[in-house]
Every structure is written in structure tokens, then in C-alpha cells.
C-alpha atoms as a PDB file:
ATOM      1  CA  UNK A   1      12.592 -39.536  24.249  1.00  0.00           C
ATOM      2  CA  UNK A   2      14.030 -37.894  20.924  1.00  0.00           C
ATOM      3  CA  UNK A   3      12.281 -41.186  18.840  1.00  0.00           C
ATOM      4  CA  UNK A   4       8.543 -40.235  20.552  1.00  0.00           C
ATOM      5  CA  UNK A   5       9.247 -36.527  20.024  1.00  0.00           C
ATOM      6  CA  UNK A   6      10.374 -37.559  15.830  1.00  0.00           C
ATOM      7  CA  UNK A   7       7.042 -39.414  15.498  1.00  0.00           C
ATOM      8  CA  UNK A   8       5.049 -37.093  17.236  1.00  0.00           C
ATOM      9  CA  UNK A   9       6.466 -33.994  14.622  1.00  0.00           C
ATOM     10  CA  UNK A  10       6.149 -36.347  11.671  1.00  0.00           C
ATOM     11  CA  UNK A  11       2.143 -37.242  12.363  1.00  0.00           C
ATOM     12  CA  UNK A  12       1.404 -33.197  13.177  1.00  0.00           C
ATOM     13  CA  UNK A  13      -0.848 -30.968  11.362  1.00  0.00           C
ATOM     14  CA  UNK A  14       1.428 -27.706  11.214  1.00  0.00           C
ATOM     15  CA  UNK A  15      -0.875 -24.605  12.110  1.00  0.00           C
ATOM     16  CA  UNK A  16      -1.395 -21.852  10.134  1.00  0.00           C
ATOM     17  CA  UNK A  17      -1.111 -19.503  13.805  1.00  0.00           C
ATOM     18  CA  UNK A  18      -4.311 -17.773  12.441  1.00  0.00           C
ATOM     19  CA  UNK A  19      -6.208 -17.374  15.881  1.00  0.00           C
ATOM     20  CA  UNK A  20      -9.893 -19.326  15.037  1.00  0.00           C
ATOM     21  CA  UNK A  21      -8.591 -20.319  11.901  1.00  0.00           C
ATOM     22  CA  UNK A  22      -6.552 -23.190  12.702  1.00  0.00           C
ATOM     23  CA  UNK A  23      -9.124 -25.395  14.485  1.00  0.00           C
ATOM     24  CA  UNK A  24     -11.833 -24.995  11.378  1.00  0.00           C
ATOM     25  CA  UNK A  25      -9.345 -26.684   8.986  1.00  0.00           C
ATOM     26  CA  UNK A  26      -8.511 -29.373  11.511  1.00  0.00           C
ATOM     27  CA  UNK A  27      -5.657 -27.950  12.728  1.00  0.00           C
ATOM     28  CA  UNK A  28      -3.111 -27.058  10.197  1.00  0.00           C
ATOM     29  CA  UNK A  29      -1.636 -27.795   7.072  1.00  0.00           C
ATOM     30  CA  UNK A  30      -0.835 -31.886   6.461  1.00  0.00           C
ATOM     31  CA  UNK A  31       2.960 -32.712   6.709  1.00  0.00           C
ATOM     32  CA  UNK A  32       4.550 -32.995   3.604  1.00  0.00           C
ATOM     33  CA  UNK A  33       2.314 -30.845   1.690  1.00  0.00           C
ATOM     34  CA  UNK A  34       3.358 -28.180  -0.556  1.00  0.00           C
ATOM     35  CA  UNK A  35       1.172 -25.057  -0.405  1.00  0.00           C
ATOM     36  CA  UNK A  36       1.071 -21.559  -2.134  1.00  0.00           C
ATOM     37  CA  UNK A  37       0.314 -18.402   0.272  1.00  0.00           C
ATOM     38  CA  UNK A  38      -0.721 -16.314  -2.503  1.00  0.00           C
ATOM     39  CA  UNK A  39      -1.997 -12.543  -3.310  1.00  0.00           C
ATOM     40  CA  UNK A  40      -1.074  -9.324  -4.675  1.00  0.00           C
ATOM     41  CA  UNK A  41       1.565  -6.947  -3.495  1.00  0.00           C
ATOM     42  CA  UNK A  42       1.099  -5.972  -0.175  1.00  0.00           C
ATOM     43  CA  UNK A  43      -0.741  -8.130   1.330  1.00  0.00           C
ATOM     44  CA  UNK A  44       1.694  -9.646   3.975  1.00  0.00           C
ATOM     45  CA  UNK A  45       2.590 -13.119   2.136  1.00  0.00           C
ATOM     46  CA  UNK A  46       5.867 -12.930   3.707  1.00  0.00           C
ATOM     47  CA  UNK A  47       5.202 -11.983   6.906  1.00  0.00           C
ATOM     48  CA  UNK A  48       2.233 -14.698   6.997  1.00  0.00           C
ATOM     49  CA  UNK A  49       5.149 -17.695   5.692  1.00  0.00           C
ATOM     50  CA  UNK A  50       7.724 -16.319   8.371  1.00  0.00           C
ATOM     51  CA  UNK A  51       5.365 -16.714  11.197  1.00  0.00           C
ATOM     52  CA  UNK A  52       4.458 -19.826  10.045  1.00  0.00           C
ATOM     53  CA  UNK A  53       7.995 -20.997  10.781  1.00  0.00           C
ATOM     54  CA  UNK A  54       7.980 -18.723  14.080  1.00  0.00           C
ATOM     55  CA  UNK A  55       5.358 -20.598  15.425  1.00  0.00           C
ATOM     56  CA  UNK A  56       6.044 -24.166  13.835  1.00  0.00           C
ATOM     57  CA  UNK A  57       9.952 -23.659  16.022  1.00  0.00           C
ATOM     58  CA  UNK A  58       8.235 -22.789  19.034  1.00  0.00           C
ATOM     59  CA  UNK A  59       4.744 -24.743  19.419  1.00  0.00           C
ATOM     60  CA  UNK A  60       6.597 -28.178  17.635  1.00  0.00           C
ATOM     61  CA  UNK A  61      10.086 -27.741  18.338  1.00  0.00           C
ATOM     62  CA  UNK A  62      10.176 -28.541  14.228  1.00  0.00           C
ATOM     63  CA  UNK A  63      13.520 -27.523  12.345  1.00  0.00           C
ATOM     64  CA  UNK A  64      12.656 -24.719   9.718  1.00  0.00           C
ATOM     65  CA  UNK A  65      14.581 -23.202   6.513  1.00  0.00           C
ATOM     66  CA  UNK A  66      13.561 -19.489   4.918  1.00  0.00           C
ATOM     67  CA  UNK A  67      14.702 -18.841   1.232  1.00  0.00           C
ATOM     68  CA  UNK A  68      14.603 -15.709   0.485  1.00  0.00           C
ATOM     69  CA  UNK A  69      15.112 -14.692  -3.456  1.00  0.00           C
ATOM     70  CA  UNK A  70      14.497 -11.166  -2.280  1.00  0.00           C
ATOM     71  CA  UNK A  71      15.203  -9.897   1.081  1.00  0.00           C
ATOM     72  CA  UNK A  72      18.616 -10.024   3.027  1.00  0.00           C
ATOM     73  CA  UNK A  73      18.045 -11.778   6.095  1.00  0.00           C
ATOM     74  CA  UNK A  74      18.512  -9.086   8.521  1.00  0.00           C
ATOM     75  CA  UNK A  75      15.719  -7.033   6.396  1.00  0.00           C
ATOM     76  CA  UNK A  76      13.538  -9.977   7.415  1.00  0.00           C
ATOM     77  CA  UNK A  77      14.388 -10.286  10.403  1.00  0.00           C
ATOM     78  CA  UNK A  78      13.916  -6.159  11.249  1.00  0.00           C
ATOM     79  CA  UNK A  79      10.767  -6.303   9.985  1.00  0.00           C
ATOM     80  CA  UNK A  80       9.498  -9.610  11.942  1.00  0.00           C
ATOM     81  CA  UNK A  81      10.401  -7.988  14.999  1.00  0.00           C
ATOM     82  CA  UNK A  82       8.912  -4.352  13.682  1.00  0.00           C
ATOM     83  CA  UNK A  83       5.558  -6.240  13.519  1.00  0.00           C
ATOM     84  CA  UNK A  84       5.907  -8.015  16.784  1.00  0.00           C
ATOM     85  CA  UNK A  85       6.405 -11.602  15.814  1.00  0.00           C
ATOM     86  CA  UNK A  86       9.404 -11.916  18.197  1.00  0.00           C
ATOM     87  CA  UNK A  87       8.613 -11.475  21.789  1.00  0.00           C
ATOM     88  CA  UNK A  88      12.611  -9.751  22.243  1.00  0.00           C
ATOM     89  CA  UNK A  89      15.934 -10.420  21.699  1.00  0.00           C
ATOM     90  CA  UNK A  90      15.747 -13.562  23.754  1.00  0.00           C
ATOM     91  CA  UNK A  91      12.939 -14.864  21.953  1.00  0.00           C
ATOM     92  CA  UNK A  92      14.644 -14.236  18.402  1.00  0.00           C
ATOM     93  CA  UNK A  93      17.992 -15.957  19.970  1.00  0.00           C
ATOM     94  CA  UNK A  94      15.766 -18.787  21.291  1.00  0.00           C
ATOM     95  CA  UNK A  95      13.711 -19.571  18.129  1.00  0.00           C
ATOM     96  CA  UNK A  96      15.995 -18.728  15.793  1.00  0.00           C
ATOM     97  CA  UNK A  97      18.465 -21.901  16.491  1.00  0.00           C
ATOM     98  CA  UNK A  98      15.507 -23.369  14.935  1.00  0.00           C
ATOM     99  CA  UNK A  99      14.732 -21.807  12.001  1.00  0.00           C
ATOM    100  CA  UNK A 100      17.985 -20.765   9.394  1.00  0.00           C
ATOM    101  CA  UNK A 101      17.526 -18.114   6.742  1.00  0.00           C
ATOM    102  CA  UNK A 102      19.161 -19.235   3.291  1.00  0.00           C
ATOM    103  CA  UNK A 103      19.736 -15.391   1.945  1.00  0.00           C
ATOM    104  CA  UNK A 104      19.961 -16.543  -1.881  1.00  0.00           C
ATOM    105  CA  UNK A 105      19.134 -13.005  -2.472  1.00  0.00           C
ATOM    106  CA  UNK A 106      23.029 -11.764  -1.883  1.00  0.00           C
ATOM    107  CA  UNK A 107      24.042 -14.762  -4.356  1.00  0.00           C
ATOM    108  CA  UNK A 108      22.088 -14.206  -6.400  1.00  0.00           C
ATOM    109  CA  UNK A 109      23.046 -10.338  -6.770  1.00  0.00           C
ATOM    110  CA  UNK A 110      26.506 -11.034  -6.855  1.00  0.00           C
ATOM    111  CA  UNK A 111      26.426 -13.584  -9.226  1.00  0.00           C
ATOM    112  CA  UNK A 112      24.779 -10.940 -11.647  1.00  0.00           C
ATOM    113  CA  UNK A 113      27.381  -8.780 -10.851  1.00  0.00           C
ATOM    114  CA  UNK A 114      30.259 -11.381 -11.522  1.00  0.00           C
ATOM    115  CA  UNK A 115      28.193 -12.295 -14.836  1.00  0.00           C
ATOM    116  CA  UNK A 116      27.734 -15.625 -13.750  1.00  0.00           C
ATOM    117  CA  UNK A 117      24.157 -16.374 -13.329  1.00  0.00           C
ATOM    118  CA  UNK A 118      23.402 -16.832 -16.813  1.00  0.00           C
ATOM    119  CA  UNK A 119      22.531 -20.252 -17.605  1.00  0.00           C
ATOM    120  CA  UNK A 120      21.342 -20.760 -13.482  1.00  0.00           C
ATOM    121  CA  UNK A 121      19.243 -23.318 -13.489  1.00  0.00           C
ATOM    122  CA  UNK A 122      17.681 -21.950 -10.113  1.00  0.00           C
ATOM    123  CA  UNK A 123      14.783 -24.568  -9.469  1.00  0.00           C
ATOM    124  CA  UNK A 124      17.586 -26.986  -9.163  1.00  0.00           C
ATOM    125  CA  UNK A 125      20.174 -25.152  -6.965  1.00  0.00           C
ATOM    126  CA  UNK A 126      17.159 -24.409  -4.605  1.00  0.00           C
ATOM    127  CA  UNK A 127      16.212 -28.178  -4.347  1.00  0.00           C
ATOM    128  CA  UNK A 128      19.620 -28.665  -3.599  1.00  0.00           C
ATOM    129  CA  UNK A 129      20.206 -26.248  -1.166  1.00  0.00           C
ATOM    130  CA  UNK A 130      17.185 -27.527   0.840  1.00  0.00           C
ATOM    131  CA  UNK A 131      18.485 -31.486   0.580  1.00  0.00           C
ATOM    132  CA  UNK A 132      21.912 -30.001   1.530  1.00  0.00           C
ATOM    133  CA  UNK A 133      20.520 -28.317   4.807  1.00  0.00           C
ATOM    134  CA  UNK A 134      18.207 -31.344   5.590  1.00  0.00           C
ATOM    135  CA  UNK A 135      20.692 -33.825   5.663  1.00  0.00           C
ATOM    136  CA  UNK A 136      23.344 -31.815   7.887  1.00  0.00           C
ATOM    137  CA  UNK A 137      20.761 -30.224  10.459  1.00  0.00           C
ATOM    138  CA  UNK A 138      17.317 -31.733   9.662  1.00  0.00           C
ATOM    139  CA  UNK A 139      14.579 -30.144   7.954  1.00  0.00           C
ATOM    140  CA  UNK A 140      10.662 -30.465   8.901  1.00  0.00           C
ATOM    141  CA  UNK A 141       9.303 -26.931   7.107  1.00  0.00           C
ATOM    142  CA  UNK A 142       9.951 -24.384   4.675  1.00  0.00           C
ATOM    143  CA  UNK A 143       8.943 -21.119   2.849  1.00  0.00           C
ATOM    144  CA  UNK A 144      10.673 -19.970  -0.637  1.00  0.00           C
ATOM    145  CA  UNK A 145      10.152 -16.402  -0.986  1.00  0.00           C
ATOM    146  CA  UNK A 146       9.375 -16.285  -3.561  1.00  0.00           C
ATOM    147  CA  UNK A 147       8.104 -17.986  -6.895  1.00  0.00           C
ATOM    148  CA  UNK A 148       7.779 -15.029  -9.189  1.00  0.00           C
ATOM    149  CA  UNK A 149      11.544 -13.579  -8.080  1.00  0.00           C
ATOM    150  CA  UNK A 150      12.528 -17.952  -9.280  1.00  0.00           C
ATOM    151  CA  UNK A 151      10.710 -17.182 -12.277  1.00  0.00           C
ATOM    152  CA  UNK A 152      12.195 -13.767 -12.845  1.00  0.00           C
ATOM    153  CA  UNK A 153      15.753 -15.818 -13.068  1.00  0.00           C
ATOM    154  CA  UNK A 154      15.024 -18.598 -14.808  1.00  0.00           C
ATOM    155  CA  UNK A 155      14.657 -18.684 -18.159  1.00  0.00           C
ATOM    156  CA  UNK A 156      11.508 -21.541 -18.545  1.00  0.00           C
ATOM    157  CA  UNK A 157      11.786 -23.318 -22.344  1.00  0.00           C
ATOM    158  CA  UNK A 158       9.099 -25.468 -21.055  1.00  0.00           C
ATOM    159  CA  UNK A 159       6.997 -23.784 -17.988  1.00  0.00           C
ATOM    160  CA  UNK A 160       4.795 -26.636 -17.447  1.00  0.00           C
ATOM    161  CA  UNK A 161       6.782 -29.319 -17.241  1.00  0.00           C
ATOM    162  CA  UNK A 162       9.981 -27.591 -15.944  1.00  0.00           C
ATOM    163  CA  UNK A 163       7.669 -26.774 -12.942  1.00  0.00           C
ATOM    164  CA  UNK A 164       5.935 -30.385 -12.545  1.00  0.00           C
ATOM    165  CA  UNK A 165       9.590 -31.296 -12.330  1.00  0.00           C
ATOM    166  CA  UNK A 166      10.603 -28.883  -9.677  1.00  0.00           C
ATOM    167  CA  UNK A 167       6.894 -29.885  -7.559  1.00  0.00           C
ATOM    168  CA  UNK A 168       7.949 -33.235  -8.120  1.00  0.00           C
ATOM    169  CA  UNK A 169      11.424 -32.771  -6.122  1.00  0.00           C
ATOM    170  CA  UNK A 170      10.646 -30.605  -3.685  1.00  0.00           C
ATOM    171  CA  UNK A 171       7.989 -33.832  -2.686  1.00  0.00           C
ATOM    172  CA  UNK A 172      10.768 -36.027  -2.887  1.00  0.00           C
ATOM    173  CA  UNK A 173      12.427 -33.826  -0.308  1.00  0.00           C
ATOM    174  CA  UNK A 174       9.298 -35.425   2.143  1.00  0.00           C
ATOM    175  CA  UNK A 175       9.124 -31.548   4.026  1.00  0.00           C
ATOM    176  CA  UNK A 176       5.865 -29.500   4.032  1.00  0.00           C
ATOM    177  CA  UNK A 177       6.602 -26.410   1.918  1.00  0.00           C
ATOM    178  CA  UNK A 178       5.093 -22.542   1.987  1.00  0.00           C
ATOM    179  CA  UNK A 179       6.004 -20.908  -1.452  1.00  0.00           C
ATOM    180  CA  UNK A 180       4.856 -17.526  -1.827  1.00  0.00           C
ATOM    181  CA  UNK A 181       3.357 -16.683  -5.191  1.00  0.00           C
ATOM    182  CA  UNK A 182       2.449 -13.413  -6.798  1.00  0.00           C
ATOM    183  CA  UNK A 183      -0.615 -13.372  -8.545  1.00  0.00           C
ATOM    184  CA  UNK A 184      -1.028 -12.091 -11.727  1.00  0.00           C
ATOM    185  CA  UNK A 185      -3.700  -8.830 -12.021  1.00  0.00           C
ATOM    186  CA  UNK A 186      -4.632  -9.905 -15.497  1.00  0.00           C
ATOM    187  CA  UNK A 187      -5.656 -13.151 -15.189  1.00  0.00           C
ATOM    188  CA  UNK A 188      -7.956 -15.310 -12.221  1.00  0.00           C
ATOM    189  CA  UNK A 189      -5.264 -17.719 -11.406  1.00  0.00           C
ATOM    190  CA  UNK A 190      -3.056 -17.737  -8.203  1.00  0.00           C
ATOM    191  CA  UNK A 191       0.463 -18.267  -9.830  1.00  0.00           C
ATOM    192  CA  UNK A 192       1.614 -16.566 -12.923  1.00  0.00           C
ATOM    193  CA  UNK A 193       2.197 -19.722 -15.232  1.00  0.00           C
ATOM    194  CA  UNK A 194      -1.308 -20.951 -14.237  1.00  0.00           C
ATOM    195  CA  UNK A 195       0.053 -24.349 -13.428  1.00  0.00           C
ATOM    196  CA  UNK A 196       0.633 -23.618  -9.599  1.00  0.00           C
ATOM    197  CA  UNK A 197      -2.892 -23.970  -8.549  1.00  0.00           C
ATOM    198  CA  UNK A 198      -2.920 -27.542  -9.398  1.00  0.00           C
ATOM    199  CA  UNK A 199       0.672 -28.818  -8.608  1.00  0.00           C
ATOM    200  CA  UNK A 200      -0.003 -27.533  -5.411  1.00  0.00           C
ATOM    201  CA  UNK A 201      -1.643 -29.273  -2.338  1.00  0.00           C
ATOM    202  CA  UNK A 202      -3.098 -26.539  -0.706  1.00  0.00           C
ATOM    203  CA  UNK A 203      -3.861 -22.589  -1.945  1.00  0.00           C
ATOM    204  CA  UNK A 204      -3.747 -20.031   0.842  1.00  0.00           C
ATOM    205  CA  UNK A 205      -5.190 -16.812  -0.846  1.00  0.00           C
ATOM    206  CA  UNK A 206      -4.464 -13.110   0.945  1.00  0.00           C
ATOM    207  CA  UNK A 207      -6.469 -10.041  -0.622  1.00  0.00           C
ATOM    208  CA  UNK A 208      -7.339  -6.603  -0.229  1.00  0.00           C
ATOM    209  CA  UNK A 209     -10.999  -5.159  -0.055  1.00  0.00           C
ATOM    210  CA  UNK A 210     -10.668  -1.573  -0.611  1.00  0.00           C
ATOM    211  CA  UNK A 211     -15.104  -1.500  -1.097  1.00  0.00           C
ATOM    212  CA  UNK A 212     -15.476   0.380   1.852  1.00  0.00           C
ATOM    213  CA  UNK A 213     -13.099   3.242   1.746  1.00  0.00           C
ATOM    214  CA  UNK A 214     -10.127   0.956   3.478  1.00  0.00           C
ATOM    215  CA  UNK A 215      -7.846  -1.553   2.894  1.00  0.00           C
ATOM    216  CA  UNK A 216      -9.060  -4.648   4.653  1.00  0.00           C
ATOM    217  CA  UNK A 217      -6.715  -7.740   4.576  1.00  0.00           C
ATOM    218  CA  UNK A 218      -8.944 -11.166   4.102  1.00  0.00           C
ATOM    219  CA  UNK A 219      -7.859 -14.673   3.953  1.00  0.00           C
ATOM    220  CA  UNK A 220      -9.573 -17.372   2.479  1.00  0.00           C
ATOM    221  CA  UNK A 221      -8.381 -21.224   2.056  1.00  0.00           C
ATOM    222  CA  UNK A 222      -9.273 -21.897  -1.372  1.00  0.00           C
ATOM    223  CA  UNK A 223      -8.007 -25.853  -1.621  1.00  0.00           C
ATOM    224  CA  UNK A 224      -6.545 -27.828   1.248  1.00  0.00           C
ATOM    225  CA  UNK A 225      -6.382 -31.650   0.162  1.00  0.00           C
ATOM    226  CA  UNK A 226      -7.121 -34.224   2.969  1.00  0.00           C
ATOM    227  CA  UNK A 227      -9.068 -31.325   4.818  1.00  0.00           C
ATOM    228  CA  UNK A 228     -12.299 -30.231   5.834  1.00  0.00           C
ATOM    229  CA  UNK A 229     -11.629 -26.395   5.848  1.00  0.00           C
ATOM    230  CA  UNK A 230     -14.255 -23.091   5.236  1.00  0.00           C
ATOM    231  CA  UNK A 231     -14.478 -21.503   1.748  1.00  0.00           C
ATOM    232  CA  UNK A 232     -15.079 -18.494   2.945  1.00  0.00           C
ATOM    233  CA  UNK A 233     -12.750 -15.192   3.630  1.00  0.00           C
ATOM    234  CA  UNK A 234     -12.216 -13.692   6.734  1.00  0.00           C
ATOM    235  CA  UNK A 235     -11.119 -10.234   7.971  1.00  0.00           C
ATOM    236  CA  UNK A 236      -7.255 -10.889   8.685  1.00  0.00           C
ATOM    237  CA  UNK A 237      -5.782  -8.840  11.650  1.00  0.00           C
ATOM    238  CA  UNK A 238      -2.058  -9.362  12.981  1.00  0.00           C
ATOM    239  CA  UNK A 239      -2.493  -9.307  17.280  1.00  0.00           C
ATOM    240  CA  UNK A 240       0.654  -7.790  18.001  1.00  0.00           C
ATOM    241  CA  UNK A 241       0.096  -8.589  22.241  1.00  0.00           C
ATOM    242  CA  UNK A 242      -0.321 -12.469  21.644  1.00  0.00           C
ATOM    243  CA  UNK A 243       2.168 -12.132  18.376  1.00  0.00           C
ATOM    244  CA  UNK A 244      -0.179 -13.877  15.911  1.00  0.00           C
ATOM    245  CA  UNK A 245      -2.886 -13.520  13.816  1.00  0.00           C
ATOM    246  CA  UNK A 246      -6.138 -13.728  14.019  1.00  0.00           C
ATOM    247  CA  UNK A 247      -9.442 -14.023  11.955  1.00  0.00           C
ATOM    248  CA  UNK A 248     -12.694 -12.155  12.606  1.00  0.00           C
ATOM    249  CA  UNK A 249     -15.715 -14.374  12.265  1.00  0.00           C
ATOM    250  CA  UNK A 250     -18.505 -12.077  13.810  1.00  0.00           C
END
């Protein structure tokens, strides 16, 4: 049974758990593909990633790692159940023996402290960290929260090819990967070296419409590879009952 289970996880699509999104972009997100879930401030990146992993744990019994740069993990964890993601304290017990939290955040805090993380070369310890965790435990998905606090604490000579490099291993690592990337408000590109958008394998775009008085949350999948998906955006609404979300398409 565990060998049909393996090739079963290995050959599925892993959904987005966007309610009427999923099944327009057949399914999900291709295995081993490395995707950015990008926006501005404030438009629930995190939150979007996290449930990702929620829902990858429960649906697909897959193994799943959270690196946080920012957050402490009981922060994230607070605010997942704050929003509903967890169904109780039985549910977060339950799913979280299947997805770990990596808080590089404290590390990286008290290595500043200490005056040791100069000279860091981040991209490498995060690699690392994920192999590390793969080969003791197993590793199907993951989310690095996110790319500009990387970029904040490494000091790039070369951005370009320093972060073909670090694409390049984290494909090596054969797990599909969520990295959350701040966009830039100066520039129409969905990382902030520009280089992102095309390293990547798929581009998940969040943004705020604020045209009609509001602040309306849309999603739009901007590049998927190996998928037939809409290019438009949707209204995005979180369903707190059926702890999901959900696009309007009417």
C-alpha cells in the first residue's frame, strides 16, 4: 500500500484550494514546479501559500515544509487559525504532523544579534535546510516566505545568475515550491530583480482593486507551464465555513 500511495502523490496535480479555480487550470499546480504567489503588501500571499500546504496535508496526505524569513511560527500559526484555516485544535494537531514550520526568522534575528550573519550566504543555507528535512522525514511541497526578506539578507554581487543558481537547486531538490514574492510598485514585473518571472514555472498574481470605493482582492494566473489555465482575474474571497477560498465567476 505505501508504494501505490508514493506513486499516486508523485503523478498529482497539487490544488491551489481556490473553490472553481482549481478545476479551470486542470487541477492544480504540476509536481515539481516552482511557482511565485506574488502581489503587494496585503494582499494575503502568506495566508494563500499556508493553505496551500493545509490542504495539500489533508486532501494528499503529502509531507509539507514552511520557511518563514519573517514570522515566528506560532504568529503563523495564530493567524491561520484567526482566519479559519484550521477546523480546531484537533485539526491543527492532525495536519500539522504533516506539515513542519522551519522558523529561520528567530535565526536569523539572533544571528544579527550575535554579529554573525554577515557573509550568510542565505540562498544556500535554505537549499540546505530543505535537502536536510527531505531526506530525514520526506518532503513533497513547500512555501519560502519570503523572497524579498532572502534578498533583504543577502548581499547579491551577481543577481541574475546568483538566482538562476538558487532556481536551479531548489529543482534539483525534485519538490514543487510556493515562494512568495513582493512586487515592486515602481516597476511591472512580479519579483524585484525582474528575473523571477522567467525562472519561475508558474506566476500566481494577488491584487487589490480599490476602483470602486473598496478593497477587492483578485487573483489571476498569469503563466502556468504544462497548463491550460484562464488569464483572467477573479474576485478572491476566503469561505471561512468550508475553510478555503473561493473565486467569484458570475
Amino acid at each position: 500500500m505505501p508504494a501505490v500511495r508514493a506513486v499516486i502523490i508523485q503523478n498529482a496535480r497539487i490544488p491551489l484550494n481556490v473553490a472553481h479555480l482549481d478545476p479551470v487550470m486542470e487541477g492544480g499546480i504540476p509536481p515539481g514546479f516552482i511557482s511565485l504567489i506574488c502581489g503587494h503588501a496585503g494582499t494575503m500571499k502568506s495566508s494563500l501559500a499556508f493553505n496551500i500546504l493545509v490542504n495539500a496535508a489533508r486532501a494528499q496526505g503529502r509531507r509539507c515544509l514552511h520557511i518563514t524569513l519573517e514570522q515566528h511560527r506560532d504568529h503563523l500559526l495564530r493567524h491561520a487559525g484567526k482566519l479559519g484555516i484550521f477546523e480546531g485544535e484537533s485539526d491543527v494537531d492532525r495536519t500539522m504532523e504533516l506539515v513542519s514550520v522551519v522558523d529561520l526568522a528567530t535565526m536569523r534575528r539572533e544571528m544579527a544579534e550575535a554579529g554573525k550573519s554577515e557573509g550568510m550566504d542565505w540562498p544556500a543555507a535554505i537549499v540546505r535546510a530543505i535537502k536536510t528535512y527531505k531526506e530525514a522525514f520526506g518532503c513533497d511541497v513547500i512555501v519560502l516566505d519570503s523572497l524579498a526578506a532572502l534578498y533583504a539578507l543577502s548581499k547579491f554581487t551577481n543577481a541574475r545568475a546568483e538566482l538562476f543558481h538558487f532556481f536551479e537547486k531548489l529543482r534539483e531538490l525534485e519538490v514543487t515550491a510556493f515562494l512568495i514574492s513582493e512586487m515592486p510598485t515602481d516597476r511591472n514585473v512580479f519579483g524585484l530583480h525582474g528575473v523571477e518571472d522567467f525562472l519561475s514555472d508558474g506566476i500566481i498574481h494577488l491584487k487589490v482593486d480599490y476602483s470602486m470605493g473598496g478593497a477587492d482582492l483578485y487573483i489571476g494566473i498569469v503563466k502556468m507551464r504544462e497548463t491550460k489555465h484562464p488569464r483572467s482575474y477573479f474576485p478572491l474571497i476566503w469561505v471561512r465555513e468550508q475553510h478555503r477560498f473561493e473565486i467569484v465567476t458570475g
